[in-house]
N, C-alpha and C. Protein backbone atom coordinates (compact mmCIF):
# COMPACT_ATOMS: atom_id res chain seq x y z
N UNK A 1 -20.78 -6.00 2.44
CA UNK A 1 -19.95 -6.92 1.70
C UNK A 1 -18.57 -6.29 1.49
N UNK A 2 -17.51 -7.10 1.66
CA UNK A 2 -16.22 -6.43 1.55
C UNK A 2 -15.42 -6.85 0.33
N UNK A 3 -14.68 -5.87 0.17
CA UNK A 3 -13.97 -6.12 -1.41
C UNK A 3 -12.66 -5.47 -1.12
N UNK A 4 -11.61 -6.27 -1.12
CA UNK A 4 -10.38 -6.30 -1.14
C UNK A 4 -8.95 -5.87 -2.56
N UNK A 5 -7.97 -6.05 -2.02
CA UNK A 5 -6.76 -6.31 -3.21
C UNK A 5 -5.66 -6.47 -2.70
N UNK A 6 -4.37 -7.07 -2.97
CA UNK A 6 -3.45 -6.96 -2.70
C UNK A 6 -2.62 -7.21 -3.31
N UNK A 7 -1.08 -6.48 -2.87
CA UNK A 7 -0.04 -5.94 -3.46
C UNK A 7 0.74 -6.92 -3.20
N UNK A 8 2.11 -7.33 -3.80
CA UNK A 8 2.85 -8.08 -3.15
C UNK A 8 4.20 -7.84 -3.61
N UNK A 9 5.42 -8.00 -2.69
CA UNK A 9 6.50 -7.76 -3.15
C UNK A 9 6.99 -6.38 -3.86
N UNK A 10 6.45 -5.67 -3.18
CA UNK A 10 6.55 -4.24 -3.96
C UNK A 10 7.67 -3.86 -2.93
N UNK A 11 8.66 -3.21 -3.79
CA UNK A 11 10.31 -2.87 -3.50
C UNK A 11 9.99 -1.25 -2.89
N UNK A 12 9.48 -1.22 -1.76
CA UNK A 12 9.14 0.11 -0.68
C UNK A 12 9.45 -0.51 0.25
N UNK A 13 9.77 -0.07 1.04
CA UNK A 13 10.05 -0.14 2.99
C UNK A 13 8.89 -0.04 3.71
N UNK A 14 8.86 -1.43 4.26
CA UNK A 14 7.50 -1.41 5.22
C UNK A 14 7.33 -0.42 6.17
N UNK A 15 8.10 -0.01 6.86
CA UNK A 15 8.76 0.88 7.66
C UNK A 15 7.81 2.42 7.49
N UNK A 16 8.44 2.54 6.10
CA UNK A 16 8.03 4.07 5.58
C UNK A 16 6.31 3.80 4.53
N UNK A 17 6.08 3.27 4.16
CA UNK A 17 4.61 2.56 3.70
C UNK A 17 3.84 2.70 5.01
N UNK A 18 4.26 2.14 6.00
CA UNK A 18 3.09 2.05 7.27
C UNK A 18 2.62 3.51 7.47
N UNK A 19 3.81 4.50 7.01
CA UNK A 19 2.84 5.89 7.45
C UNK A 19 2.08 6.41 6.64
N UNK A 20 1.78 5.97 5.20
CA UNK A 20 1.20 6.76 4.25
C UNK A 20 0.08 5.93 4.78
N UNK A 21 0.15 4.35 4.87
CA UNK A 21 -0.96 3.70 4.57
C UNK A 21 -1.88 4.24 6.02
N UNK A 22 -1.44 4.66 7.22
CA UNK A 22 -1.98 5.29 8.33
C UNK A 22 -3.02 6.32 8.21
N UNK A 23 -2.67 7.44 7.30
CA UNK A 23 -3.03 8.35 7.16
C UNK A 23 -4.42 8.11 6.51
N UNK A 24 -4.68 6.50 5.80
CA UNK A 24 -6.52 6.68 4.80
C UNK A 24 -7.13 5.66 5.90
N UNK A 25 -6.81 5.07 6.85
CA UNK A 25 -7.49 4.13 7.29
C UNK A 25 -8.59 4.72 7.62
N UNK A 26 -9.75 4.04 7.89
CA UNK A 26 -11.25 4.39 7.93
C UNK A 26 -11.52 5.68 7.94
N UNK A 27 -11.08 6.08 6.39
CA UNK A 27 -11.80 7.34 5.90
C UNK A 27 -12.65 6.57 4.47
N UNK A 28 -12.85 7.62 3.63
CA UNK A 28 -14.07 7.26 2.67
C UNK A 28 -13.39 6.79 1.36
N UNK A 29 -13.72 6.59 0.70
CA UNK A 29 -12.38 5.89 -0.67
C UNK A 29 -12.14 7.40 -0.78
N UNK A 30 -13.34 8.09 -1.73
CA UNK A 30 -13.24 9.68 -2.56
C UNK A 30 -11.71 10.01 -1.60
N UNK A 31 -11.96 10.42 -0.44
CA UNK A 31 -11.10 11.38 0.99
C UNK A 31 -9.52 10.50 0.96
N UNK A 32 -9.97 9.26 1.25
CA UNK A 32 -8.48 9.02 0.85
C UNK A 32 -8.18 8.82 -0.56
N UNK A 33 -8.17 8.49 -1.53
CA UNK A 33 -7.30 8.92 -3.09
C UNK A 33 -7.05 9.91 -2.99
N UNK A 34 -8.12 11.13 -2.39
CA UNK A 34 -7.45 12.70 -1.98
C UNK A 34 -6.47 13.23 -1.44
N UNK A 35 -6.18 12.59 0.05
CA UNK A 35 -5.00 12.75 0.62
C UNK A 35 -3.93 11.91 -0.13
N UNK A 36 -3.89 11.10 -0.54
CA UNK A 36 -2.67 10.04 -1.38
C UNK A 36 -2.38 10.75 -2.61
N UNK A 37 -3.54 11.60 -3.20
CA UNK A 37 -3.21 12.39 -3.99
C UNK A 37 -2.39 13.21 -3.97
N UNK A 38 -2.77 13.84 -3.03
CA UNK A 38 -1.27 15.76 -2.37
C UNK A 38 -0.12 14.74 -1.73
N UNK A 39 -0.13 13.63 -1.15
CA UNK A 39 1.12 13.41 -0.86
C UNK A 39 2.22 12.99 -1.34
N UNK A 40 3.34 13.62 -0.71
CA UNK A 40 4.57 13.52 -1.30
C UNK A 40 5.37 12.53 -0.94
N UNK A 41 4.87 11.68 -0.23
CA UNK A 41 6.01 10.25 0.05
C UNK A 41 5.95 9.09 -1.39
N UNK A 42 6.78 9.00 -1.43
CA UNK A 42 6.54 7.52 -2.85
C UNK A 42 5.67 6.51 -2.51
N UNK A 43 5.45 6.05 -1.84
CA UNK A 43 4.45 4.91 -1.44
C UNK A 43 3.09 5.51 -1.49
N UNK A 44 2.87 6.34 -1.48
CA UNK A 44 1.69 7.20 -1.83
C UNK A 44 0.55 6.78 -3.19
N UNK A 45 1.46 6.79 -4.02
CA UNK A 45 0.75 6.37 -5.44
C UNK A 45 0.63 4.78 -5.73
N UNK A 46 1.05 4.46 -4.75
CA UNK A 46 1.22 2.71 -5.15
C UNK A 46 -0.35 2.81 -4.20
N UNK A 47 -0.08 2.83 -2.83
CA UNK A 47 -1.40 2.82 -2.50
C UNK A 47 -2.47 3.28 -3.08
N UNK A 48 -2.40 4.11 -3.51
CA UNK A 48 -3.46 4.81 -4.23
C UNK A 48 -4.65 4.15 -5.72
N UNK A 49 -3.15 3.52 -6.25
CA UNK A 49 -3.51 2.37 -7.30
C UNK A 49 -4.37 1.24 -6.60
N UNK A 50 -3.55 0.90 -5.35
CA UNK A 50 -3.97 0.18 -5.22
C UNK A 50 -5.76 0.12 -4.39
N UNK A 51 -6.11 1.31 -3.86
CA UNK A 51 -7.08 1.77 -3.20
C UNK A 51 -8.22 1.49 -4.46
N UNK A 52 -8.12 2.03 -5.92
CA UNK A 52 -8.86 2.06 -7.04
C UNK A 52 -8.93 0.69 -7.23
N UNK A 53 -7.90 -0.13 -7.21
CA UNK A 53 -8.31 -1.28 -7.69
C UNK A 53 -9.07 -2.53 -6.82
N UNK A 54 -9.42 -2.11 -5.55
CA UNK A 54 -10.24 -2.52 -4.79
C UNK A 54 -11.42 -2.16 -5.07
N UNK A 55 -11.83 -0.83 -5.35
CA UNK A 55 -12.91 -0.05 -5.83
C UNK A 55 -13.44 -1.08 -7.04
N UNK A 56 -12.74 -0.97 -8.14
CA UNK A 56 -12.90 -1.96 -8.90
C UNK A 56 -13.73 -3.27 -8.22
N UNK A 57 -12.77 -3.78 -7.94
CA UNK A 57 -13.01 -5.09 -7.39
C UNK A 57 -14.44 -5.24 -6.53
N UNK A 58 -15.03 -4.32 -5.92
CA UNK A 58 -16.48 -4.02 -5.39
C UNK A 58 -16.82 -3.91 -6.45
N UNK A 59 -17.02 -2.96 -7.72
CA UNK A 59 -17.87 -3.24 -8.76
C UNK A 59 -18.13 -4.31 -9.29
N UNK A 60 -17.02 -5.18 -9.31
CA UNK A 60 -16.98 -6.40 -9.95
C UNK A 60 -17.93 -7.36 -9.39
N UNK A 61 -17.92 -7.47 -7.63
CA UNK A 61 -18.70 -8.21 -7.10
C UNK A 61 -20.13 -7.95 -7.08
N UNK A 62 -20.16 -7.15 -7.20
CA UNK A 62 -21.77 -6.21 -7.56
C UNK A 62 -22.42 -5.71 -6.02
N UNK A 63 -21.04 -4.95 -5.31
CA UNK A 63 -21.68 -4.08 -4.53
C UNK A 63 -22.75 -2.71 -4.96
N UNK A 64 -23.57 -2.68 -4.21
CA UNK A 64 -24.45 -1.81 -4.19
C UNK A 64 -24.47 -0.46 -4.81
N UNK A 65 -23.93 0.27 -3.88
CA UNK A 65 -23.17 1.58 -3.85
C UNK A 65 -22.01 1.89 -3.58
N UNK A 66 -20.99 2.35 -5.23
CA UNK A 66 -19.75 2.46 -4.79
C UNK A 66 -19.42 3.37 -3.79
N UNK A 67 -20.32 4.77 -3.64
CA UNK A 67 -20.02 5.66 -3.08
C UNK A 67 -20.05 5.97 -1.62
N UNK A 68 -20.69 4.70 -0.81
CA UNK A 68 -20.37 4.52 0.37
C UNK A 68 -19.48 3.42 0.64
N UNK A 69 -18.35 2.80 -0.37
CA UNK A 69 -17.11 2.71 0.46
C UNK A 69 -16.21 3.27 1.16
N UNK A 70 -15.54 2.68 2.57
CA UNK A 70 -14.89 3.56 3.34
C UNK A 70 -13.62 2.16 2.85
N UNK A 71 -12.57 3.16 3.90
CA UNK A 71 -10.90 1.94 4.05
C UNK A 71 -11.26 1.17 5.24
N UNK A 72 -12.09 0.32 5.52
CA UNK A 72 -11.83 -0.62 6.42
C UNK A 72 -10.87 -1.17 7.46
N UNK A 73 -10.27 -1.39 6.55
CA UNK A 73 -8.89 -2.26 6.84
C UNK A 73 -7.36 -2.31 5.74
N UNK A 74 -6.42 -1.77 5.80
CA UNK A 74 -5.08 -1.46 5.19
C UNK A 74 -4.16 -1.96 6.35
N UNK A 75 -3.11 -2.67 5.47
CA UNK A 75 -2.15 -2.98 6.42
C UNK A 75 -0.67 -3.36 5.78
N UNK A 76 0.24 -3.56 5.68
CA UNK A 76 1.49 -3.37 5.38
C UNK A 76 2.35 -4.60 5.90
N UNK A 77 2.64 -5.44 5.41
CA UNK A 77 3.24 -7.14 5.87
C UNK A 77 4.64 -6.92 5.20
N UNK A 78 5.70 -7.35 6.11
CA UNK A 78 7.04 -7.22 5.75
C UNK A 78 7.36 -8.57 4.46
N UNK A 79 7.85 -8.35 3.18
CA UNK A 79 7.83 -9.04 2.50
C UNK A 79 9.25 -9.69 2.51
N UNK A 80 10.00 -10.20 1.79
CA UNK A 80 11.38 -10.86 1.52
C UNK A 80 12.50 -10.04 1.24
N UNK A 81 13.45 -9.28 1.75
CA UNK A 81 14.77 -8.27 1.98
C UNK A 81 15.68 -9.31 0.60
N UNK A 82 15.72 -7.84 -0.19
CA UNK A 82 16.82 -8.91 -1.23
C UNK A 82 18.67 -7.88 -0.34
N UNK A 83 19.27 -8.89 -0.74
CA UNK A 83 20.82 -8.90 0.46
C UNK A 83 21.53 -8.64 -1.00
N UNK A 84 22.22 -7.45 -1.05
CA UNK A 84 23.14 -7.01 -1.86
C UNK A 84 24.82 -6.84 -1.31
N UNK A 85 25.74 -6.64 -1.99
CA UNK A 85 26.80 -6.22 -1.20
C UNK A 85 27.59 -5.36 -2.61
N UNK A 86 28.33 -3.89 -1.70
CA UNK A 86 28.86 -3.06 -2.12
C UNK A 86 30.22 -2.83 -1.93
N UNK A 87 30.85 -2.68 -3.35
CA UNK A 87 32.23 -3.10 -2.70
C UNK A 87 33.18 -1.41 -1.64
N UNK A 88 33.94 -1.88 -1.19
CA UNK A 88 34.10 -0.63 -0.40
C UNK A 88 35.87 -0.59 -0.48
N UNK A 89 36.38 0.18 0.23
CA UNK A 89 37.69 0.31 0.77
C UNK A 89 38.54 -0.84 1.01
N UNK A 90 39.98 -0.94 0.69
CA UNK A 90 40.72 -1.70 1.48
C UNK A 90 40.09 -3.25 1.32
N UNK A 91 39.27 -3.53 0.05
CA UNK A 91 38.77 -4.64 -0.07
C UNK A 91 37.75 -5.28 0.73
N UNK A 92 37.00 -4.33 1.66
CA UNK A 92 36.00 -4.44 2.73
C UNK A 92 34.74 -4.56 1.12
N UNK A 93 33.79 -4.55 1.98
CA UNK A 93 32.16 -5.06 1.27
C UNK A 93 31.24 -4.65 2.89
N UNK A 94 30.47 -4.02 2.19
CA UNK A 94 28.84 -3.71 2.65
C UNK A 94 27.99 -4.14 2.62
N UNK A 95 27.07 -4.31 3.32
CA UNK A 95 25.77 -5.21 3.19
C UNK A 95 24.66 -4.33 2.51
N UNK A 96 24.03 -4.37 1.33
CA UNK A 96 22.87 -3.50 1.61
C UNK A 96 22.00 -4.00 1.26
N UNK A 97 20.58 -3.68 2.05
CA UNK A 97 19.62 -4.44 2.73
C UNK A 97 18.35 -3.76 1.41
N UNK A 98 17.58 -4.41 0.68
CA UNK A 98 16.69 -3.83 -0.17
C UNK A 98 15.30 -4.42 0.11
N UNK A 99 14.61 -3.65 1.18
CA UNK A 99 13.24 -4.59 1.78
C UNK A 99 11.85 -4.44 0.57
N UNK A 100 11.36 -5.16 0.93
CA UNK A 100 9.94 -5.29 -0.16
C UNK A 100 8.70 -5.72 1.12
N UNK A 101 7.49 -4.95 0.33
CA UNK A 101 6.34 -4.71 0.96
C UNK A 101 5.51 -5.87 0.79
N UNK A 102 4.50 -6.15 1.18
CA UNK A 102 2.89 -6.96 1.13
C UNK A 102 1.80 -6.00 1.40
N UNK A 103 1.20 -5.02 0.46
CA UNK A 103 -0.06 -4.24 1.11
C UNK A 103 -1.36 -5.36 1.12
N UNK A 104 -2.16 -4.82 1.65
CA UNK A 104 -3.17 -5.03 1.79
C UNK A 104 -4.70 -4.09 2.13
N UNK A 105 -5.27 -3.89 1.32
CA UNK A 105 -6.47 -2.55 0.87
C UNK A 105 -8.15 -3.96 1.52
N UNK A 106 -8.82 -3.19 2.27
CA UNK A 106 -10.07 -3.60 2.42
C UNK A 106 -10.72 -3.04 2.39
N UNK A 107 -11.84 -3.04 1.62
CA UNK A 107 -12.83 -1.73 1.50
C UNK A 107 -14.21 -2.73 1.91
N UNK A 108 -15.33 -1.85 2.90
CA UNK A 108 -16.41 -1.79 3.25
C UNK A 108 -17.68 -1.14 3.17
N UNK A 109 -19.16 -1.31 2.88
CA UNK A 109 -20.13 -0.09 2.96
C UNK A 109 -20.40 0.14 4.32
N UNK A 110 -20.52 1.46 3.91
CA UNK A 110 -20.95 1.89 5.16
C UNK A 110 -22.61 1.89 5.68
């Protein structure tokens, strides 16, 4: 039985999220909160939250045994770019680009 969660609109770069979220795919929940734990990228702890609150979410449904959930399935969906502009030189303006995430956490027994 699978038990899910998802994130939405979270102000991280899909870009740079896709590599943290790489690093737990089909490992064990315990193993990945572990590695998300020591790591030092910012998107790290969002996943991480968000990894527990899937966990959750299997208790809730009344899986079996929490302790043989693995990461199934994680994935990272480009969300809505908010468009800023910075003023610059000589009356010029900058574009700057502020992207937002969609995670997505699936957890499975093994």
């Amino acid at each position: 039985m699978e038990a899910s969660a998802k994130l939405k609109s979270v102000r991280l770069s899909p870009q740079k999220t896709r590599l943290v979220v790489d690093m737990v795919r089909g490992k064990a929940v315990q193993e990945a909160l572990n590695i998300l734990k020591f790591s030092p990228q910012r998107p790290a702890d969002v996943v991480a939250k968000l990894v527990r609150s899937a966990v959750a979410n299997a208790e809730q449904k009344g899986i079996a045994d929490v302790d043989r959930l693995f990461v199934k399935a994680v994935f990272v969906d480009q969300g809505p770019v908010l468009k800023r502009f910075m003023p610059r030189a000589q009356g010029r303006a900058t574009k700057i680009r502020k992207p937002t995430s969609h995670i997505t956490v699936v957890l499975d027994e093994k």
